[in-house]
C-alpha atoms as a PDB file:
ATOM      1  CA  UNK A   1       0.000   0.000   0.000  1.00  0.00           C
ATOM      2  CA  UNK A   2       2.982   2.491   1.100  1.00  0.00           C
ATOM      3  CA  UNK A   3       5.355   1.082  -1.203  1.00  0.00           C
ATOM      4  CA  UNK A   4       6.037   4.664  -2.447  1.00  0.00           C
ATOM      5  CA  UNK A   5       6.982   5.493   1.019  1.00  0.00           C
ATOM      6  CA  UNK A   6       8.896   1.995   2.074  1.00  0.00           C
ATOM      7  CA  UNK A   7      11.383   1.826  -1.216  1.00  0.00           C
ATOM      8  CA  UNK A   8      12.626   5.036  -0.891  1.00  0.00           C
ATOM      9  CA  UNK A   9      13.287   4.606   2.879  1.00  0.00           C
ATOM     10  CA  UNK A  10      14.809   1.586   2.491  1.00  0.00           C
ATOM     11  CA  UNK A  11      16.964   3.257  -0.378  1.00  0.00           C
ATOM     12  CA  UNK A  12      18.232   5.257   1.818  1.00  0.00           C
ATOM     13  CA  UNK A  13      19.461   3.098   4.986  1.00  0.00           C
ATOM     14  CA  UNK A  14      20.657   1.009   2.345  1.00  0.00           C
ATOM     15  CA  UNK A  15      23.384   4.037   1.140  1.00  0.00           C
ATOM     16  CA  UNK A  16      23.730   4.841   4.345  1.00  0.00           C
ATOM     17  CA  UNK A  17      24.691   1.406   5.045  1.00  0.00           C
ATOM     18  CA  UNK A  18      27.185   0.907   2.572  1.00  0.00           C
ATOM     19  CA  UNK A  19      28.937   3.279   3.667  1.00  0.00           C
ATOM     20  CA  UNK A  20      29.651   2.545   6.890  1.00  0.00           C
ATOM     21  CA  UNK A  21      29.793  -1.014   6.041  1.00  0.00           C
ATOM     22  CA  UNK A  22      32.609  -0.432   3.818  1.00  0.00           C
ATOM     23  CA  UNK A  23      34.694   1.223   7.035  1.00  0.00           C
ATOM     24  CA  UNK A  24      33.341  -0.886   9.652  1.00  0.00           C
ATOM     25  CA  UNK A  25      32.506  -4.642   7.977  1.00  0.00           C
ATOM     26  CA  UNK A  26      29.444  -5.328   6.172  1.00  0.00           C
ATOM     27  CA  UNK A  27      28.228  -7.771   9.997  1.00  0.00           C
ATOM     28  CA  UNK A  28      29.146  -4.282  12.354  1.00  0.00           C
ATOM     29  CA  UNK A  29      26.280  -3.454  14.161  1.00  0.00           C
ATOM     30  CA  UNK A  30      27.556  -0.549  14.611  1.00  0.00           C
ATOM     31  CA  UNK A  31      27.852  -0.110  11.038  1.00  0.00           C
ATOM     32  CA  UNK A  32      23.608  -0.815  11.391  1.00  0.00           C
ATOM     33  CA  UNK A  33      22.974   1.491  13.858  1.00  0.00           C
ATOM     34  CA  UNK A  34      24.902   4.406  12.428  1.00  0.00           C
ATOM     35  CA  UNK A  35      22.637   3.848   9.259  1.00  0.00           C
ATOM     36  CA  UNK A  36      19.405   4.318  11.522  1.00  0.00           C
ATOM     37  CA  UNK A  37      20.930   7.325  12.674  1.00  0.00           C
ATOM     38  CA  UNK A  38      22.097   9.146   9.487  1.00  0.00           C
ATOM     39  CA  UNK A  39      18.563   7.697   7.713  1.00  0.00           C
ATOM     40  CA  UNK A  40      16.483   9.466  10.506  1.00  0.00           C
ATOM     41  CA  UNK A  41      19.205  12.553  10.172  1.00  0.00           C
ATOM     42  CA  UNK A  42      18.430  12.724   6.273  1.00  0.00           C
ATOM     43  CA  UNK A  43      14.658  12.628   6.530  1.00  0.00           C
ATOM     44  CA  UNK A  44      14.237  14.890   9.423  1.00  0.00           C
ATOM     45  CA  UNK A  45      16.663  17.381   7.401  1.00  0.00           C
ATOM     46  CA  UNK A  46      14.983  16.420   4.014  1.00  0.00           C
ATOM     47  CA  UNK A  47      11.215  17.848   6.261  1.00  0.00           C
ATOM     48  CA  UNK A  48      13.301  21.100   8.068  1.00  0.00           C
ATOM     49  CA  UNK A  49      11.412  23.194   6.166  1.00  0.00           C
ATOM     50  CA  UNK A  50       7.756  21.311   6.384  1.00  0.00           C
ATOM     51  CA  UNK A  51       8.784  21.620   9.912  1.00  0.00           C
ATOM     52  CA  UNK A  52       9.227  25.423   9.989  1.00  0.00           C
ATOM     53  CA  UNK A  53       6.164  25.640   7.907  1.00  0.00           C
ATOM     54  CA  UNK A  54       4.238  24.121  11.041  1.00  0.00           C
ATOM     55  CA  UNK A  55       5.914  26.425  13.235  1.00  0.00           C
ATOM     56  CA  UNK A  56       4.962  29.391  11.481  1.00  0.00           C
ATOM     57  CA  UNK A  57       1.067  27.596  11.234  1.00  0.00           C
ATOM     58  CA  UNK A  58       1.263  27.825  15.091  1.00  0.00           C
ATOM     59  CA  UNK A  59       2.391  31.156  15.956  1.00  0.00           C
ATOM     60  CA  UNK A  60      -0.145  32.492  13.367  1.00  0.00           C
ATOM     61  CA  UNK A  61      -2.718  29.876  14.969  1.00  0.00           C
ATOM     62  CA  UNK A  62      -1.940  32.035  18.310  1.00  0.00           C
ATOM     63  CA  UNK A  63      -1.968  35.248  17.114  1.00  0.00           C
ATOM     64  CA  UNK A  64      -5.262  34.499  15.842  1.00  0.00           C
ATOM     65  CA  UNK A  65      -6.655  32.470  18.199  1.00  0.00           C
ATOM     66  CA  UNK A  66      -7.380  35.445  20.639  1.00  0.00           C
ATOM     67  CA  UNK A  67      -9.335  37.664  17.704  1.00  0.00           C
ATOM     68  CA  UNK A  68     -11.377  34.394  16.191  1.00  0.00           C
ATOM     69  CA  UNK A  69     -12.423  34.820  20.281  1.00  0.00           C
ATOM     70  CA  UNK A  70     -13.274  37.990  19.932  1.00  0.00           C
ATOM     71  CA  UNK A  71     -15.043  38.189  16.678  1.00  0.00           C
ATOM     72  CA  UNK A  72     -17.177  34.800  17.984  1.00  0.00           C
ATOM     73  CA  UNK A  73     -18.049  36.696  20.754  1.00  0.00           C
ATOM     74  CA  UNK A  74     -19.243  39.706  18.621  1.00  0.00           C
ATOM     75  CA  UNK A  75     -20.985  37.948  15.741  1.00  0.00           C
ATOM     76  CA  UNK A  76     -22.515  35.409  18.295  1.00  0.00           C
ATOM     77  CA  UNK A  77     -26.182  36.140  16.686  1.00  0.00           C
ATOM     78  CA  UNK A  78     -24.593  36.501  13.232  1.00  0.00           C
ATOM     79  CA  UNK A  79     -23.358  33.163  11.794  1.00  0.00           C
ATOM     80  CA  UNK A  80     -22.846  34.750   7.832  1.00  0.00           C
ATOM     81  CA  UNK A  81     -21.259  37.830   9.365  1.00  0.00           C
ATOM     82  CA  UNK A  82     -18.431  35.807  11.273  1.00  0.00           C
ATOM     83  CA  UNK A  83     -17.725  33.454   8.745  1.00  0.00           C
ATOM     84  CA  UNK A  84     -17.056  36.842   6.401  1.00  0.00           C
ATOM     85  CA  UNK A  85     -14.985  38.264   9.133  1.00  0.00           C
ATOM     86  CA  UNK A  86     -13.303  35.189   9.786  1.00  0.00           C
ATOM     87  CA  UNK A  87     -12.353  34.504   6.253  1.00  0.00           C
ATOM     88  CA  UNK A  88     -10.905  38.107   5.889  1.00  0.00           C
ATOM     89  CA  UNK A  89      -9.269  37.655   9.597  1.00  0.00           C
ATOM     90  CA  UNK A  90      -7.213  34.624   7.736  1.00  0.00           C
ATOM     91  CA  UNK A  91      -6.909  36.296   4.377  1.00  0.00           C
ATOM     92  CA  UNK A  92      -5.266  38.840   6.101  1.00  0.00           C
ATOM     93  CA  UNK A  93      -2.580  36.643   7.801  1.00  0.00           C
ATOM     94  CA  UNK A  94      -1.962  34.626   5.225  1.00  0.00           C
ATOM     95  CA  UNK A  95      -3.649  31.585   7.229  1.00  0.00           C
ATOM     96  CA  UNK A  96      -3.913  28.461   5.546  1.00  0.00           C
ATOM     97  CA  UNK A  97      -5.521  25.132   7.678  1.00  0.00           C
ATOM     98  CA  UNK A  98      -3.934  23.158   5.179  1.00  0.00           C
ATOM     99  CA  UNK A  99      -0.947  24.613   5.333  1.00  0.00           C
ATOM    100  CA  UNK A 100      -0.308  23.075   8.962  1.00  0.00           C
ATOM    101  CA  UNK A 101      -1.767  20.039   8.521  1.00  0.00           C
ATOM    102  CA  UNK A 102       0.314  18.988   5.691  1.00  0.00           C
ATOM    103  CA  UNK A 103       3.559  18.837   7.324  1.00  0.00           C
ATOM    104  CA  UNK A 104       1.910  16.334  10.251  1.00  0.00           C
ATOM    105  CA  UNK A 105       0.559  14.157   7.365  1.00  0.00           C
ATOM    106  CA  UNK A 106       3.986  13.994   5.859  1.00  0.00           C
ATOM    107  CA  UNK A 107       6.235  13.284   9.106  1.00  0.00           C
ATOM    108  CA  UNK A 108       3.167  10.661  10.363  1.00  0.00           C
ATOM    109  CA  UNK A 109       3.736   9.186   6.802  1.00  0.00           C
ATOM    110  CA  UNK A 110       7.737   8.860   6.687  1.00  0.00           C
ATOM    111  CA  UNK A 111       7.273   8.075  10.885  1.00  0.00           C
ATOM    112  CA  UNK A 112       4.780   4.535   9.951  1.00  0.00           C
ATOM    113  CA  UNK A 113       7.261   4.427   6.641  1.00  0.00           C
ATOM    114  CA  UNK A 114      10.659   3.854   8.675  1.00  0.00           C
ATOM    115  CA  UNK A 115       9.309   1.843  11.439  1.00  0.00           C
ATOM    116  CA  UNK A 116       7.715  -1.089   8.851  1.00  0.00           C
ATOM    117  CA  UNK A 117      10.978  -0.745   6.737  1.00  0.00           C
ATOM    118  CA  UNK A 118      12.667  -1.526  10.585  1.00  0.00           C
ATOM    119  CA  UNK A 119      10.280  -4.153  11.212  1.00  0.00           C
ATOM    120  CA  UNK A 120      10.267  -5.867   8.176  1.00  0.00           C
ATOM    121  CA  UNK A 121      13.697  -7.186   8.720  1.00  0.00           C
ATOM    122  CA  UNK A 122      11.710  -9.699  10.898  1.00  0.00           C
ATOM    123  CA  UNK A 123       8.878 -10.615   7.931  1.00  0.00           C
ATOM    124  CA  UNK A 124       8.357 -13.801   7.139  1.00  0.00           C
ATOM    125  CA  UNK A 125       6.667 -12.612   3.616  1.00  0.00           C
ATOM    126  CA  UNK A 126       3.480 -11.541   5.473  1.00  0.00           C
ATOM    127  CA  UNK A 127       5.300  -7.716   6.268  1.00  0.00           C
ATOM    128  CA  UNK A 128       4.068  -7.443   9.650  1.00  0.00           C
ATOM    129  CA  UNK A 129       4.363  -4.469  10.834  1.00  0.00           C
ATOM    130  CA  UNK A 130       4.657  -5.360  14.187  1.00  0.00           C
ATOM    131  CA  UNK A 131       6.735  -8.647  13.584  1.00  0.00           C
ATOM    132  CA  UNK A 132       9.910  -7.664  14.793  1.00  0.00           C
ATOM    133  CA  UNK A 133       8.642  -6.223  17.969  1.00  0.00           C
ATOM    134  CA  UNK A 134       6.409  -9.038  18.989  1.00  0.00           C
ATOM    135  CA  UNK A 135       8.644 -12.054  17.603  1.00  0.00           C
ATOM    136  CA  UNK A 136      12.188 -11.827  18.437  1.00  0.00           C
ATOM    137  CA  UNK A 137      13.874 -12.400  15.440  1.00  0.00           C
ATOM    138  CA  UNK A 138      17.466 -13.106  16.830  1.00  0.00           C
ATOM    139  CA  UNK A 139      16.099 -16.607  18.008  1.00  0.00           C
ATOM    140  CA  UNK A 140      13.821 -17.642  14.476  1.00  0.00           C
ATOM    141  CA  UNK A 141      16.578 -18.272  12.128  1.00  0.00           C
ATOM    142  CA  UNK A 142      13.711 -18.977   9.326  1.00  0.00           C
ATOM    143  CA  UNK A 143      12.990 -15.568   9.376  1.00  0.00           C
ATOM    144  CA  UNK A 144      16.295 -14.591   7.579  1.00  0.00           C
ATOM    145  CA  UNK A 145      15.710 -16.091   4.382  1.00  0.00           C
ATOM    146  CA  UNK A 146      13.065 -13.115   2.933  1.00  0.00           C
ATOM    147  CA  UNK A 147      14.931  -9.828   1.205  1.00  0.00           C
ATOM    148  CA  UNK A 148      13.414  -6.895   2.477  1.00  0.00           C
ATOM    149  CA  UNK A 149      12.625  -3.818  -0.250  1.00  0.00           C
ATOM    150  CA  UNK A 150      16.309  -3.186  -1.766  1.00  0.00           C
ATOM    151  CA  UNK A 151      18.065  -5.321   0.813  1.00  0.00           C
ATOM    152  CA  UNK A 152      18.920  -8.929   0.132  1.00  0.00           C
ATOM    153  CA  UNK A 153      19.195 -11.782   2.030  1.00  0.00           C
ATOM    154  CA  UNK A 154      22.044 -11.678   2.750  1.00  0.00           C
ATOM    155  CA  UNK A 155      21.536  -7.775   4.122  1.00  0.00           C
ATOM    156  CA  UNK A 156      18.734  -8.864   6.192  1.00  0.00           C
ATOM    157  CA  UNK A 157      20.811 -12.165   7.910  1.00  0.00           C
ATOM    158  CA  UNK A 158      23.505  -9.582   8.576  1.00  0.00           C
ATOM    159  CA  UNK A 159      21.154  -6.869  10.295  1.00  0.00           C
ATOM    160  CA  UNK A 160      19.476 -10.019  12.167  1.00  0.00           C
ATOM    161  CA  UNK A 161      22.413 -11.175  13.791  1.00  0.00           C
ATOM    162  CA  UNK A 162      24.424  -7.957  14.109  1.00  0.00           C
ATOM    163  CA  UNK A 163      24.801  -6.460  17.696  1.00  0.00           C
ATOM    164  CA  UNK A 164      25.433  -2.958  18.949  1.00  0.00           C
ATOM    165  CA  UNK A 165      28.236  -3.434  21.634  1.00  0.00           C
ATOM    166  CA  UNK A 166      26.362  -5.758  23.456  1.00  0.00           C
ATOM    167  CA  UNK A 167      23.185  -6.303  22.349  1.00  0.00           C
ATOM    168  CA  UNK A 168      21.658  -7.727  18.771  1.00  0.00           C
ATOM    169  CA  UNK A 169      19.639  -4.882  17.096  1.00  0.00           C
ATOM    170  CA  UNK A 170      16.207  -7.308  17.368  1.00  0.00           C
ATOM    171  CA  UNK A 171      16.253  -8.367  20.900  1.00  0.00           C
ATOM    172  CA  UNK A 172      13.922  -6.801  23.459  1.00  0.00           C
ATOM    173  CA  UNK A 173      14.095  -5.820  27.248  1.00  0.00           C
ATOM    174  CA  UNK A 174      10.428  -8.078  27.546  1.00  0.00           C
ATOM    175  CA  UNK A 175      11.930 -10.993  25.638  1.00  0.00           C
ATOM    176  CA  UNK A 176      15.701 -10.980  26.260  1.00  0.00           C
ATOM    177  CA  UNK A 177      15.267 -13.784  28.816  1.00  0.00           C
ATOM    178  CA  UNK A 178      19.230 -14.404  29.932  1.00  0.00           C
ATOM    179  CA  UNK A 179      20.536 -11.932  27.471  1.00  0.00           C
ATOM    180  CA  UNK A 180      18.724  -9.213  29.854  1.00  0.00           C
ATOM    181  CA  UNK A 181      21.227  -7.545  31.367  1.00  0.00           C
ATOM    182  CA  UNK A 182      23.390  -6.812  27.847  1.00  0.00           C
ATOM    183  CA  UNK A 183      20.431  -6.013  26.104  1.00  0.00           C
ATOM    184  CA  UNK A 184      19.588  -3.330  29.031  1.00  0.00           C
ATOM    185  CA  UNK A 185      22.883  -1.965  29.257  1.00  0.00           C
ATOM    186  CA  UNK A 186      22.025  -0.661  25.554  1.00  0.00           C
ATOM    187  CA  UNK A 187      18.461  -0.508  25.634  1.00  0.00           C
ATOM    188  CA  UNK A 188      17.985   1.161  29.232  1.00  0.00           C
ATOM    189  CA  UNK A 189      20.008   4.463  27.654  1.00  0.00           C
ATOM    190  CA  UNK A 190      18.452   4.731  24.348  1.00  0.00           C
ATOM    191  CA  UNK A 191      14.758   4.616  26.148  1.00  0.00           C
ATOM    192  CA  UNK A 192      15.565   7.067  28.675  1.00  0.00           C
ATOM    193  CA  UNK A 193      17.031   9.540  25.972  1.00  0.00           C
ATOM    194  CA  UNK A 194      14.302   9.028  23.846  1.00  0.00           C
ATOM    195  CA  UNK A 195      11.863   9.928  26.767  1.00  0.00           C
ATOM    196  CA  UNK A 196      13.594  12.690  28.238  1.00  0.00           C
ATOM    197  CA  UNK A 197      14.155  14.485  24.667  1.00  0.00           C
ATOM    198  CA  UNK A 198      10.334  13.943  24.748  1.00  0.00           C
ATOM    199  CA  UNK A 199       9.721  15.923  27.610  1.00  0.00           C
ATOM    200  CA  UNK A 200      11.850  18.537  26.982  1.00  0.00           C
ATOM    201  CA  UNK A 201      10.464  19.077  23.862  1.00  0.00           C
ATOM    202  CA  UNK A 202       7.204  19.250  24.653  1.00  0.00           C
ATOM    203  CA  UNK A 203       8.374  21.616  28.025  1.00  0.00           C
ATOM    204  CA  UNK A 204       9.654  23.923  25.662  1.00  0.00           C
ATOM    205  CA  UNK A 205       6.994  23.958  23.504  1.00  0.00           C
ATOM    206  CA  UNK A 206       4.435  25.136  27.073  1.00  0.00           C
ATOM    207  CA  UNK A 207       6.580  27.445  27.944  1.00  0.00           C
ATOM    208  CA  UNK A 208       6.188  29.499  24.490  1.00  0.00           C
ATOM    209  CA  UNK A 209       2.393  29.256  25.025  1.00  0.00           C
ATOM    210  CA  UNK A 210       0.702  32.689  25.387  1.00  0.00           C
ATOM    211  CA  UNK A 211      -2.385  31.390  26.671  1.00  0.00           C
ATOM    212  CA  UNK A 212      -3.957  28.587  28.796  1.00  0.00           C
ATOM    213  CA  UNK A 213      -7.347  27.096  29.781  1.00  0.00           C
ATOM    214  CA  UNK A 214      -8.372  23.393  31.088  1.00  0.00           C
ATOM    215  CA  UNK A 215      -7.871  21.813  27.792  1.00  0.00           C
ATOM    216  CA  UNK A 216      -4.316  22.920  27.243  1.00  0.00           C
ATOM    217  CA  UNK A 217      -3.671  22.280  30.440  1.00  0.00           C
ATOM    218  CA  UNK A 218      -4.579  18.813  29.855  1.00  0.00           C
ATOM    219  CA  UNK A 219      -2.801  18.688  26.570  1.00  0.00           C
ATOM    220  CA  UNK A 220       0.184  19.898  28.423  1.00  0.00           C
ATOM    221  CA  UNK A 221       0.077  17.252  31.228  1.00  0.00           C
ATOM    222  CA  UNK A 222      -0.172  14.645  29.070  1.00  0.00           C
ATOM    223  CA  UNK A 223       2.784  15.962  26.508  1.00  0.00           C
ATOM    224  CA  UNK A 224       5.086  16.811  29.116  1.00  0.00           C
ATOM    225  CA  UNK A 225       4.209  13.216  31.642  1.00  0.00           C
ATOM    226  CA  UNK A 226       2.266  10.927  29.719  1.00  0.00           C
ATOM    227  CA  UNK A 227       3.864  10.809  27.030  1.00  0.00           C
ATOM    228  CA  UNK A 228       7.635  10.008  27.818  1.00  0.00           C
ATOM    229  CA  UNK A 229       6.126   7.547  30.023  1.00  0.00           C
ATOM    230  CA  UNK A 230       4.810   5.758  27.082  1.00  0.00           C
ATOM    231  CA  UNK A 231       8.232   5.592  25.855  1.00  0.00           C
ATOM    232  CA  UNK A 232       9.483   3.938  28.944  1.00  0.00           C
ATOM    233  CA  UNK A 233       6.431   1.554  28.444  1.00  0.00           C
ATOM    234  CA  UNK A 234       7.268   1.073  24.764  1.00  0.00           C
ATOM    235  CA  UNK A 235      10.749   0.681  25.367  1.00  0.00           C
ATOM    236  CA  UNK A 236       9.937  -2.608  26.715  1.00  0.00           C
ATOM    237  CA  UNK A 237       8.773  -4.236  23.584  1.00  0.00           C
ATOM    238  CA  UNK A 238      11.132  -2.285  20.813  1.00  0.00           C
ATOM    239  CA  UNK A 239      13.960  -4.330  19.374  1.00  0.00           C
ATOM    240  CA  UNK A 240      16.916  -2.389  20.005  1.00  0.00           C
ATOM    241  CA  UNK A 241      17.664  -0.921  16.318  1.00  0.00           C
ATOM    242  CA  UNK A 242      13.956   0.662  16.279  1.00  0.00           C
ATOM    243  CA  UNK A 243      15.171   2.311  19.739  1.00  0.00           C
ATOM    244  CA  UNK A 244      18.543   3.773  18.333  1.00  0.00           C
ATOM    245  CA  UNK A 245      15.454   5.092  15.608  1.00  0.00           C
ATOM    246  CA  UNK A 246      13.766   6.429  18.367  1.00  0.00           C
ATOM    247  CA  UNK A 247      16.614   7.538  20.271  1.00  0.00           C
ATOM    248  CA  UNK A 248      17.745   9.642  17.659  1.00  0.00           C
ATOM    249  CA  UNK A 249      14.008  11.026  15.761  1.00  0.00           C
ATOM    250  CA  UNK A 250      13.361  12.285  19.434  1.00  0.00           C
ATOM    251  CA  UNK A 251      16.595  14.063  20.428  1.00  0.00           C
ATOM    252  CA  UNK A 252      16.700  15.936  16.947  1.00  0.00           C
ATOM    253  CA  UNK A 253      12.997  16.969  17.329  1.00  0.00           C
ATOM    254  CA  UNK A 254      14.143  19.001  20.352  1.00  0.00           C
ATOM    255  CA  UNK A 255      17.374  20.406  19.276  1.00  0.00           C
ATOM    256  CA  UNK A 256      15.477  21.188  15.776  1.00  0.00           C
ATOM    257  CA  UNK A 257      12.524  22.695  17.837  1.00  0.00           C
ATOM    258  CA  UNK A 258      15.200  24.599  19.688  1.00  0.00           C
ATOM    259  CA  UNK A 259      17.046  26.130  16.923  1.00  0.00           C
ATOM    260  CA  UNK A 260      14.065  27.038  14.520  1.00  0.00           C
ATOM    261  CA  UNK A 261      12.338  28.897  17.373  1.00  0.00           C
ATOM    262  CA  UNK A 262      15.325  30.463  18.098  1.00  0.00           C
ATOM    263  CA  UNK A 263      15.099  32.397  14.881  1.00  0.00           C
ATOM    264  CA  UNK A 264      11.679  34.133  15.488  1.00  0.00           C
ATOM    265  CA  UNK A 265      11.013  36.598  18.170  1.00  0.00           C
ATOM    266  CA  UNK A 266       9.643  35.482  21.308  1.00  0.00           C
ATOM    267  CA  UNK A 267       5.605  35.578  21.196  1.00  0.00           C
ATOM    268  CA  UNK A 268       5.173  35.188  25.409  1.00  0.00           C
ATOM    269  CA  UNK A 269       4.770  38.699  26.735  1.00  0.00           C
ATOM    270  CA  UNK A 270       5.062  36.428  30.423  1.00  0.00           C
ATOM    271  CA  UNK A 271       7.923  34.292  29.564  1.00  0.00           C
ATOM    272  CA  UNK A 272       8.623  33.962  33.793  1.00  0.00           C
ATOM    273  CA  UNK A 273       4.984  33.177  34.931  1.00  0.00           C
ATOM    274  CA  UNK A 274       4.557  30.638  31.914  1.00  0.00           C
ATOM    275  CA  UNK A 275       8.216  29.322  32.768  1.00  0.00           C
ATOM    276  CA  UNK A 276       6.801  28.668  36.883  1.00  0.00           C
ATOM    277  CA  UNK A 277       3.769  27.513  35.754  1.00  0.00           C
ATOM    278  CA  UNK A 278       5.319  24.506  33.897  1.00  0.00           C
ATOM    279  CA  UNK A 279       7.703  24.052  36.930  1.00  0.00           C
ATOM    280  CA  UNK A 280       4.174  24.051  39.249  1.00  0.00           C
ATOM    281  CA  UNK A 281       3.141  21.270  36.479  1.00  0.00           C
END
């Protein structure tokens, strides 16, 4: 159905991997992980500006929000004069719905796009998605005689028994069994950084708010706790090699985040009560 999307994904790991398998051996999990990295690097840098595109949807979103208030109010008896007003309120700022909901589409697409192309390392010809996280892989050796998109068999048998330091790229805390401590020592770190980049990201992202009520609030908690603590939960059942994925998607979204609002002035007239209300929270 996405084979649009899961070709050109796997394209890419696969350069990315021949690369670093020609310095490190073609069976370096290292050489493996690196290619998650740089393929999450290349995407994420291939959407920068998609990205800023959604940023700029949300700061217009805000300015807005408080005058679509306003003119509601005013025009409460008056449905055809707000929607006029409300159309030139947008017109005038250049506001575009679509315009901010493309870039989600697009990242949600490449997001389910690399994770199957991860998983389907695993496939036994059916391309579960969830295969690889369910079924440990490392332990069904007749699971390494599919290709998977550009890579061939003998790609997949090398990404299926190649470890990072100590643990193979398909094992699991859950399923581990004896292996658990090896596979942690990996594991454990790539969770945590994944869920903590979460949080900060989505810290950062309260504390340029210029307005709350109980729904953001919500939205808030559950961005800034919930969350990362799904990743922890998650973390359980990932192979390893979709965690260094993880790991590294996460961690760029908040130095990205970071850097691009960096660039535009700051929209919080109350920087310090927004900043002590997230500590409060």
């Amino acid at each position: 159905m996405l084979d649009f999307v899961y070709y050109p994904l796997s394209g890419v790991l696969w350069l990315w991997h021949s690369g670093f398998a020609a310095l490190l051996g073609p069976a370096s999990g290292l050489a493996w992980a690196l290619a998650i990295m740089f393929l999450v690097l290349t995407l994420r840098a291939a959407l920068y500006k998609p990205f800023v595109a959604q940023v700029k949807f949300q700061r217009t979103m805000s300015v807005l929000r408080p005058k679509m208030k306003e003119l509601q109010e005013r025009h409460a008896e008056d449905k055809e004069r707000l929607a006029t007003e409300m159309r030139a309120l947008q017109q005038e700022h250049q506001f575009n719905l679509f315009s901010g909901c493309l870039p989600v589409i697009v990242q949600l697409v490449i997001f389910v796009g690399l994770l199957h192309v991860l998983s389907s390392f695993g496939r036994t010809g059916s391309g579960s998605i969830v295969r690889l996280i369910w079924h440990p892989v490392h332990v069904a050796t007749v699971q390494t005689v599919t290709s998977n998109y550009l890579f061939s068999v003998a790609q997949v048998q090398s990404f299926l028994h190649a470890k990072l330091f100590t643990a193979p790229l398909t094992a699991t805390l859950l399923t581990s069994g004896s292996a658990w401590g090896s596979v942690a020592a990996v594991a454990i770190p790539l969770v945590v950084l994944g869920a903590v980049a979460t949080h900060f990201t989505a810290r950062a992202s309260v504390i340029r708010q210029t307005e709350t009520n109980t729904q953001t609030r919500l939205i808030n908690f559950m961005t800034m706790w919930l969350f990362p603590l799904g990743t922890l939960v998650a973390g359980l059942v990932m192979p390893v090699g979709v965690l260094v994925y993880f790991a590294t998607s996460n961690t760029w979204t908040f130095v990205q985040q970071y850097f691009v609002h960096k660039r535009f002035d700051p929209m919080d007239t109350e920087p310090t009560a927004r900043a002590a209300e997230v500590s409060d929270g």
